[in-house]
C-alpha atoms as a PDB file:
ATOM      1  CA  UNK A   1     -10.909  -0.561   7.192  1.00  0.00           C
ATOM      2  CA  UNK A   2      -8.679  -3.366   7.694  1.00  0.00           C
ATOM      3  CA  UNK A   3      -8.125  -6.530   5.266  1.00  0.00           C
ATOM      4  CA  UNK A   4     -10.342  -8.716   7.461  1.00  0.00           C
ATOM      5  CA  UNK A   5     -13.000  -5.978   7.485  1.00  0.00           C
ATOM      6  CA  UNK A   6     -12.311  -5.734   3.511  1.00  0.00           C
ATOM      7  CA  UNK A   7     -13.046  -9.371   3.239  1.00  0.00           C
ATOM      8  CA  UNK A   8     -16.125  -8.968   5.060  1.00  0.00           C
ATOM      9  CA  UNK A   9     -17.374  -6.465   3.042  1.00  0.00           C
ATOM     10  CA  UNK A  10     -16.890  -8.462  -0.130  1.00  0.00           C
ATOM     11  CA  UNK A  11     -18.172 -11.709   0.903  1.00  0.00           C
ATOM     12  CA  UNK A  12     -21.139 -10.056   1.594  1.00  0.00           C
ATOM     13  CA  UNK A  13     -21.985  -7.449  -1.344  1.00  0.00           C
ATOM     14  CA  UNK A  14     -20.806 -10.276  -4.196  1.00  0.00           C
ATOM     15  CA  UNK A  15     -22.543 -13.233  -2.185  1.00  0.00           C
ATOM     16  CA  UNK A  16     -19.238 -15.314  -1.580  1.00  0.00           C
ATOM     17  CA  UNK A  17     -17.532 -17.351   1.322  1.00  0.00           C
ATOM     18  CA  UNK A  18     -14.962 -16.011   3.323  1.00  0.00           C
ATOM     19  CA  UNK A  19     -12.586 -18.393   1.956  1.00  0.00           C
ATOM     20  CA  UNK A  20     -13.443 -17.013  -1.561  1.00  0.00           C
ATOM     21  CA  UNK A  21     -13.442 -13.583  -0.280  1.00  0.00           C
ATOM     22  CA  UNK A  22      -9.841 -13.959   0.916  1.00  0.00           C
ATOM     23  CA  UNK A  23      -8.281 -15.404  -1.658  1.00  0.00           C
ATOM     24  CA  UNK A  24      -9.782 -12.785  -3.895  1.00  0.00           C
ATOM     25  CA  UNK A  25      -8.189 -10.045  -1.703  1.00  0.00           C
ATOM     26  CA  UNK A  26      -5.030 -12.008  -1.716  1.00  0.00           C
ATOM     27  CA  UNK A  27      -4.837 -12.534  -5.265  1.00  0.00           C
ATOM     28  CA  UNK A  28      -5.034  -8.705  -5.654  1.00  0.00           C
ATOM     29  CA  UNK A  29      -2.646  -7.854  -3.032  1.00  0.00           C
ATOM     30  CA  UNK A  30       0.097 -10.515  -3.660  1.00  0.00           C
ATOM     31  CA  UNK A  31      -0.764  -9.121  -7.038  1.00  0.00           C
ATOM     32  CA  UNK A  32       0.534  -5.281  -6.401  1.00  0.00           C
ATOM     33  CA  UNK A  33       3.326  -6.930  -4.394  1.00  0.00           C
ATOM     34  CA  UNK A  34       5.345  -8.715  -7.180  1.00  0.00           C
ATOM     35  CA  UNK A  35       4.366  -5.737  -9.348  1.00  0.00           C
ATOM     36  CA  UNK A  36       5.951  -3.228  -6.748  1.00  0.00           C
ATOM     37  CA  UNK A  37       8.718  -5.689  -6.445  1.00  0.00           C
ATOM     38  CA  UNK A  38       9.462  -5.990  -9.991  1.00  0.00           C
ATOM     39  CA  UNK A  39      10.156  -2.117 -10.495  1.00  0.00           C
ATOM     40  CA  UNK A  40       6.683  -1.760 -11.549  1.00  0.00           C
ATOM     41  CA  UNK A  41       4.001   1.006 -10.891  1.00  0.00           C
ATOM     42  CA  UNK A  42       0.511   0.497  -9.526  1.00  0.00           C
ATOM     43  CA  UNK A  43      -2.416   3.200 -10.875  1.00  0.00           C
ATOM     44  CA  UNK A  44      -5.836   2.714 -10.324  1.00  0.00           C
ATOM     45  CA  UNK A  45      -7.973   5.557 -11.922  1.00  0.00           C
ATOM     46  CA  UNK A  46      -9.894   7.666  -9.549  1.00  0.00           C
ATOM     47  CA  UNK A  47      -7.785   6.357  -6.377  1.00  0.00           C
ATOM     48  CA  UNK A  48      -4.375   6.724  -6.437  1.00  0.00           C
ATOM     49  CA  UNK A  49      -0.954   5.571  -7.456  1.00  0.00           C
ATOM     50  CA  UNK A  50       1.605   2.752  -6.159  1.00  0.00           C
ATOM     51  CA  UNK A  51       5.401   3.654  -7.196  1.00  0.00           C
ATOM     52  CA  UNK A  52       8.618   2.407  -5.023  1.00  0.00           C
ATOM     53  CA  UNK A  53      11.201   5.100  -4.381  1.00  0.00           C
ATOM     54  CA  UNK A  54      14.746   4.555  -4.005  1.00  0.00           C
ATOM     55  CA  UNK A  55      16.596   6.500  -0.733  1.00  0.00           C
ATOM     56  CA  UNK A  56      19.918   6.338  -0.571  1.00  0.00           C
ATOM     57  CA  UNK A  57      22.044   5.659   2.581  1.00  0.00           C
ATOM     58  CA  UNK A  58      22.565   8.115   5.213  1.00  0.00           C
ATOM     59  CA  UNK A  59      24.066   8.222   8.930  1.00  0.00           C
ATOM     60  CA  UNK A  60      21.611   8.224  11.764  1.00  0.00           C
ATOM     61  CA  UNK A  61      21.164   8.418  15.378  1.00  0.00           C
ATOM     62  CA  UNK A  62      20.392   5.380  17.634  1.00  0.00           C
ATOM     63  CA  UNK A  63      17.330   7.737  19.379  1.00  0.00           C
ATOM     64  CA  UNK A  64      17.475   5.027  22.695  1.00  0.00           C
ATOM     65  CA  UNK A  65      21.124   5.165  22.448  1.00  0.00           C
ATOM     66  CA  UNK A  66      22.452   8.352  20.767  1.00  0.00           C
ATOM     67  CA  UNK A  67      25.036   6.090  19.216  1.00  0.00           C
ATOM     68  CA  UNK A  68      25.705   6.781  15.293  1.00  0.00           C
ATOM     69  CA  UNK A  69      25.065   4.694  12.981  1.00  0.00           C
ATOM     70  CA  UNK A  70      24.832   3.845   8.937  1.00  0.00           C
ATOM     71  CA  UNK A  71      21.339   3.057   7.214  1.00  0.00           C
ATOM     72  CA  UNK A  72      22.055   1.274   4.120  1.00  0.00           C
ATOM     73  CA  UNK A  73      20.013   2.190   0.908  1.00  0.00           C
ATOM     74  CA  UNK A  74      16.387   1.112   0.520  1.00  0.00           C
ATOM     75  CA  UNK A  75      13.279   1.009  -1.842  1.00  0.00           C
ATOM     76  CA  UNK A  76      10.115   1.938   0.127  1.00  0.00           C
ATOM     77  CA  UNK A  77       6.597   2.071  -1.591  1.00  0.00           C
ATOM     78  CA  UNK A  78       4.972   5.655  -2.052  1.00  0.00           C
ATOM     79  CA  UNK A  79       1.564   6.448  -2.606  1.00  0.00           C
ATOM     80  CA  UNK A  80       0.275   9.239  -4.089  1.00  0.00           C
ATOM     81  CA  UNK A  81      -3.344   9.760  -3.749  1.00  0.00           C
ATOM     82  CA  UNK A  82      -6.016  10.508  -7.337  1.00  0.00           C
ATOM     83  CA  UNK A  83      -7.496  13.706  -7.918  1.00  0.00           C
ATOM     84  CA  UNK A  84     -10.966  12.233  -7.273  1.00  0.00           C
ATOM     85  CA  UNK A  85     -10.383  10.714  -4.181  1.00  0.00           C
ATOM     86  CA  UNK A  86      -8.613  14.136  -3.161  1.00  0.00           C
ATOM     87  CA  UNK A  87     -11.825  15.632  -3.685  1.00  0.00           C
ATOM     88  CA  UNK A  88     -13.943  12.798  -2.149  1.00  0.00           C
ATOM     89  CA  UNK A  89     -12.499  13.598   0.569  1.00  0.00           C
ATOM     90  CA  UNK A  90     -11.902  17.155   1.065  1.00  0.00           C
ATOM     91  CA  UNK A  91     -15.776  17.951  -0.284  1.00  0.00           C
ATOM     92  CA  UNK A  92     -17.009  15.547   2.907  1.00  0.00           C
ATOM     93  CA  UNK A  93     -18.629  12.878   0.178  1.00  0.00           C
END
Protein backbone atom coordinates (compact mmCIF):
# COMPACT_ATOMS: atom_id res chain seq x y z
CA UNK A 1 0.00 0.00 0.00
CA UNK A 2 1.14 3.30 -0.95
CA UNK A 3 0.11 6.83 0.69
CA UNK A 4 -2.33 7.54 -2.15
CA UNK A 5 -3.79 4.04 -1.76
CA UNK A 6 -3.76 4.83 2.20
CA UNK A 7 -5.77 7.88 1.54
CA UNK A 8 -8.15 5.99 -0.40
CA UNK A 9 -8.75 3.63 2.03
CA UNK A 10 -9.56 6.21 4.67
CA UNK A 11 -11.72 8.46 2.78
CA UNK A 12 -13.74 5.70 2.24
CA UNK A 13 -14.09 3.56 5.63
CA UNK A 14 -14.50 7.11 7.82
CA UNK A 15 -16.80 8.74 5.02
CA UNK A 16 -14.40 11.78 4.23
CA UNK A 17 -13.06 13.73 1.09
CA UNK A 18 -9.88 13.13 -0.30
CA UNK A 19 -8.78 16.45 0.67
CA UNK A 20 -9.68 15.54 4.32
CA UNK A 21 -8.24 12.20 3.90
CA UNK A 22 -4.86 13.70 2.98
CA UNK A 23 -4.38 16.08 5.26
CA UNK A 24 -5.21 13.56 7.91
CA UNK A 25 -2.40 11.28 6.59
CA UNK A 26 -0.20 14.27 6.42
CA UNK A 27 -0.82 15.49 9.74
CA UNK A 28 0.30 12.02 11.01
CA UNK A 29 3.24 11.68 8.89
CA UNK A 30 4.71 15.26 9.11
CA UNK A 31 3.83 14.30 12.63
CA UNK A 32 6.50 11.21 13.04
CA UNK A 33 8.82 13.40 10.96
CA UNK A 34 9.57 16.31 13.41
CA UNK A 35 9.35 13.65 16.13
CA UNK A 36 12.15 11.50 14.35
CA UNK A 37 13.87 14.73 13.72
CA UNK A 38 13.83 15.95 17.14
CA UNK A 39 15.76 12.81 18.61
CA UNK A 40 12.51 11.35 19.41
CA UNK A 41 11.14 7.70 19.19
CA UNK A 42 7.99 6.56 17.44
CA UNK A 43 6.03 3.25 19.13
CA UNK A 44 2.81 2.27 18.17
CA UNK A 45 1.58 -0.83 20.20
CA UNK A 46 0.97 -3.91 18.24
CA UNK A 47 2.99 -2.51 15.05
CA UNK A 48 6.25 -1.52 15.50
CA UNK A 49 8.80 1.02 16.51
CA UNK A 50 10.38 4.31 14.82
CA UNK A 51 14.01 5.15 16.37
CA UNK A 52 16.89 7.11 14.26
CA UNK A 53 20.33 5.55 14.51
CA UNK A 54 23.46 7.33 14.33
CA UNK A 55 26.42 5.67 11.80
CA UNK A 56 29.44 7.07 11.90
CA UNK A 57 31.69 7.91 8.88
CA UNK A 58 33.50 5.40 6.96
CA UNK A 59 35.55 5.18 3.53
CA UNK A 60 33.79 3.71 0.57
CA UNK A 61 34.07 2.68 -2.92
CA UNK A 62 32.67 4.71 -5.90
CA UNK A 63 30.99 1.08 -7.29
CA UNK A 64 30.73 2.96 -11.13
CA UNK A 65 34.09 4.29 -10.54
CA UNK A 66 36.15 2.23 -8.04
CA UNK A 67 37.46 5.56 -6.84
CA UNK A 68 37.64 5.93 -2.82
CA UNK A 69 35.92 8.00 -1.14
CA UNK A 70 34.70 9.43 2.55
CA UNK A 71 30.92 9.12 3.71
CA UNK A 72 30.41 11.59 6.35
CA UNK A 73 28.31 10.58 9.49
CA UNK A 74 24.53 10.23 9.28
CA UNK A 75 21.23 9.57 11.27
CA UNK A 76 18.99 7.15 9.30
CA UNK A 77 15.51 5.99 10.68
CA UNK A 78 15.21 2.22 11.84
CA UNK A 79 12.26 0.29 12.26
CA UNK A 80 11.82 -2.45 14.24
CA UNK A 81 8.73 -4.37 13.71
CA UNK A 82 5.93 -5.41 17.12
CA UNK A 83 5.60 -8.76 18.31
CA UNK A 84 2.00 -8.88 17.03
CA UNK A 85 2.53 -7.86 13.73
CA UNK A 86 5.55 -10.47 13.72
CA UNK A 87 3.04 -12.96 14.29
CA UNK A 88 0.35 -11.50 11.94
CA UNK A 89 2.43 -12.17 9.63
CA UNK A 90 4.33 -15.25 10.05
CA UNK A 91 0.82 -17.21 11.20
CA UNK A 92 -0.62 -16.10 7.43
CA UNK A 93 -3.53 -13.80 9.29
Amino acid sequence: MNKSELIDALSKKEGLTEKQAADVVNLIFKGFGNQLKSGGRIEIRGFGSFVVRDYDSYTGRNPKTGETIHVDPKKLPFFKVGKELKERVNSGK
